[in-house]
Protein backbone atom coordinates (compact mmCIF):
# COMPACT_ATOMS: atom_id res chain seq x y z
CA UNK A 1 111.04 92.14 124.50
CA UNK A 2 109.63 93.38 121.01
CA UNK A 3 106.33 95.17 120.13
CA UNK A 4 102.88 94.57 122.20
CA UNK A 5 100.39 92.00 120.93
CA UNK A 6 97.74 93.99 119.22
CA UNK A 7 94.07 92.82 119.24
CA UNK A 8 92.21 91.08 116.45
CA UNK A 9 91.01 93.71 113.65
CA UNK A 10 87.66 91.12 113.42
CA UNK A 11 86.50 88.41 115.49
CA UNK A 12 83.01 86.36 115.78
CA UNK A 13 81.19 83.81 116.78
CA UNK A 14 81.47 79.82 115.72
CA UNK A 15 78.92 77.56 114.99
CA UNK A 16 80.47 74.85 117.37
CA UNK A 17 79.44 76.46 120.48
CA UNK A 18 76.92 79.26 119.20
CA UNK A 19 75.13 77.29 116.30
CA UNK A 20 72.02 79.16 116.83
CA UNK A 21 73.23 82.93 117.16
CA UNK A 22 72.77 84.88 114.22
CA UNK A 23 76.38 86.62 114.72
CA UNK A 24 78.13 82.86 114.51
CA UNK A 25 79.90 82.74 110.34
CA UNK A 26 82.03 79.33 110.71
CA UNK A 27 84.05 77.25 112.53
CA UNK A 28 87.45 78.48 112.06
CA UNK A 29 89.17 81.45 110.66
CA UNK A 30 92.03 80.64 107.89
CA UNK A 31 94.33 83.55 107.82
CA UNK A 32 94.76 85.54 104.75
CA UNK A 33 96.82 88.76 103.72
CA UNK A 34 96.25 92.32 102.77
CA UNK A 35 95.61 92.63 99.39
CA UNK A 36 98.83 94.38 97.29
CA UNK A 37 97.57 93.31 93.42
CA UNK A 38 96.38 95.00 90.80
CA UNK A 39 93.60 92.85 89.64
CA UNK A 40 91.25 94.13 91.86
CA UNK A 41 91.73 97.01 93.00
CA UNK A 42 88.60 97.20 94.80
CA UNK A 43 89.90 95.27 97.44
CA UNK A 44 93.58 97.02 97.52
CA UNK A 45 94.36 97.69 101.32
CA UNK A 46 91.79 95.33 102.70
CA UNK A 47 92.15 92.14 104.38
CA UNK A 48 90.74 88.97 102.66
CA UNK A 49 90.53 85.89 104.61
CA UNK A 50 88.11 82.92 105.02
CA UNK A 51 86.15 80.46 107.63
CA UNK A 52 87.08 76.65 107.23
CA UNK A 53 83.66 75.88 106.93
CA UNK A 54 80.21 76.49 108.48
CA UNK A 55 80.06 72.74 108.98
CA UNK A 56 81.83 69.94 109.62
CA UNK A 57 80.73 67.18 107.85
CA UNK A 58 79.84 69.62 104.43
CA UNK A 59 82.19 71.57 102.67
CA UNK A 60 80.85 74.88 103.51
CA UNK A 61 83.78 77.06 103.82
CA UNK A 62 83.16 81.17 103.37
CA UNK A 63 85.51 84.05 101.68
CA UNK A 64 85.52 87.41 103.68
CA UNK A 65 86.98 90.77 103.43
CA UNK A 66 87.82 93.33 106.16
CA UNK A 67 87.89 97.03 105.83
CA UNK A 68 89.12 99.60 108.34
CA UNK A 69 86.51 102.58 108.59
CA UNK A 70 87.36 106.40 108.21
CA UNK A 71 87.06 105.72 112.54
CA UNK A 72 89.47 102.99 112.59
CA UNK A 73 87.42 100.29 113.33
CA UNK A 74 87.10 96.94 110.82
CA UNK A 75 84.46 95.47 109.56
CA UNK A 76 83.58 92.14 107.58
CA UNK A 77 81.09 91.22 105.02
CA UNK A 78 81.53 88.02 102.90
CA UNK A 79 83.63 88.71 99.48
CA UNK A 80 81.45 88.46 96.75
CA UNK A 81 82.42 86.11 94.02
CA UNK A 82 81.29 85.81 90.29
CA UNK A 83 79.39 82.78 91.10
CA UNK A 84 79.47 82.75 94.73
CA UNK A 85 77.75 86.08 95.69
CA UNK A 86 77.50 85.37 99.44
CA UNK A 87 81.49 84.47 99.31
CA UNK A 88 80.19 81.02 100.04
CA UNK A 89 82.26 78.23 97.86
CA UNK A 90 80.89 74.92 98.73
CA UNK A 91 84.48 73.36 99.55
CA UNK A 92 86.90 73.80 102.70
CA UNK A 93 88.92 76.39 102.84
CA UNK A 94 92.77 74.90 103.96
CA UNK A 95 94.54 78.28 103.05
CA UNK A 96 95.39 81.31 101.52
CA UNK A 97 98.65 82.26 99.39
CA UNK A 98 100.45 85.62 97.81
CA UNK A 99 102.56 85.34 94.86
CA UNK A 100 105.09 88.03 93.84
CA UNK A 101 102.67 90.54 92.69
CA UNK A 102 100.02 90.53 95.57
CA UNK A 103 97.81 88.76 94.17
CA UNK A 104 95.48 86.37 95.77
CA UNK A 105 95.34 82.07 95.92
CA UNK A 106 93.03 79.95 98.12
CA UNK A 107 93.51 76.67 98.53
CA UNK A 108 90.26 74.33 98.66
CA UNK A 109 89.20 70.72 99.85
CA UNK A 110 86.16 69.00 98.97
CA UNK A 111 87.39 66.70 101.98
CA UNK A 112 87.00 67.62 105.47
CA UNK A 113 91.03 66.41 106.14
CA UNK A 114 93.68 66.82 103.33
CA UNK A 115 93.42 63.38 101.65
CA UNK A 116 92.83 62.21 97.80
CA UNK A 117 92.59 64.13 95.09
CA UNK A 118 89.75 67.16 95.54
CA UNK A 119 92.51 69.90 96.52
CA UNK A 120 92.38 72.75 94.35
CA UNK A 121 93.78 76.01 93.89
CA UNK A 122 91.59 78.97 92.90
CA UNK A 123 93.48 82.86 92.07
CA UNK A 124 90.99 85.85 92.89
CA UNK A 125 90.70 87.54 89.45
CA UNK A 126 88.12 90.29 87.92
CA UNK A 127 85.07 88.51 86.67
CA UNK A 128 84.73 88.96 82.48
C-alpha cells in the first residue's frame, strides 16, 4: 500500500477565513523544494516556499523558509531578500522551480490569473 502520509512540517492560518488573526500569512501555500545549491548556503537543507498572496485583488505574494530545530520541529519566518526584507515581493507567486544544480526559481504574476505579459522569472542568488 506504500509509506504513511506524514503531516505538514508547517501550516497556518489564511487571510480568507482568519483575516484578522495575527497568525494568518496568505491565502495559499505554493510548494517549493529543499534547497541543494551552492549559492546560498545559508539556506542549504531548508525548505523555501511561498504564499500566493496576502490578497486577492493586490499582488502581495510572500517568500518563506522552513527550518527543522535541533528538537525536530519546523519553523517559518519570511526569507529575507536584498530588497524585500520581509520576503514580501509585491507580485503573485504561481511557482517554484529547481534546475540541475539545486538552485532556486520563482515564478511571479503581477496578474491575479496567468494572462498577458507580467510573468516573470526570478533565481535566488547572494546579494553583491
Amino acid at each position: 500500500m506504500g509509506e504513511p502520509l506524514q503531516d505538514p512540517i508547517v501550516a497556518y492560518k489564511n487571510f480568507g477565513k482568519y483575516a484578522k488573526d495575527p497568525e494568518a500569512r496568505g491565502i495559499s501555500i505554493t510548494g517549493g523544494y529543499v534547497y541543494r545549491g551552492k549559492l546560498l548556503p545559508q539556506l542549504v537543507g531548508k525548505y523555501v516556499f511561498g504564499d500566493w498572496s496576502r490578497g486577492w485583488a493586490k499582488p502581495d505574494g510572500v517568500l518563506y523558509v522552513a527550518s527543522r530545530g535541533a528538537d525536530g520541529k519546523w519553523t517559518m519566518e519570511p526569507l529575507a531578500l536584498a530588497d524585500h526584507s520581509d520576503g514580501a515581493i509585491g507580485e503573485y507567486i504561481t511557482a517554484l522551480g529547481e534546475d540541475a544544480d539545486g538552485e532556486l526559481y520563482v515564478m511571479i504574476n503581477g496578474s491575479n490569473s496567468i494572462k498577458g505579459n507580467t510573468g516573470k522569472v526570478w533565481k535566488l542568488v547572494a546579494a553583491e
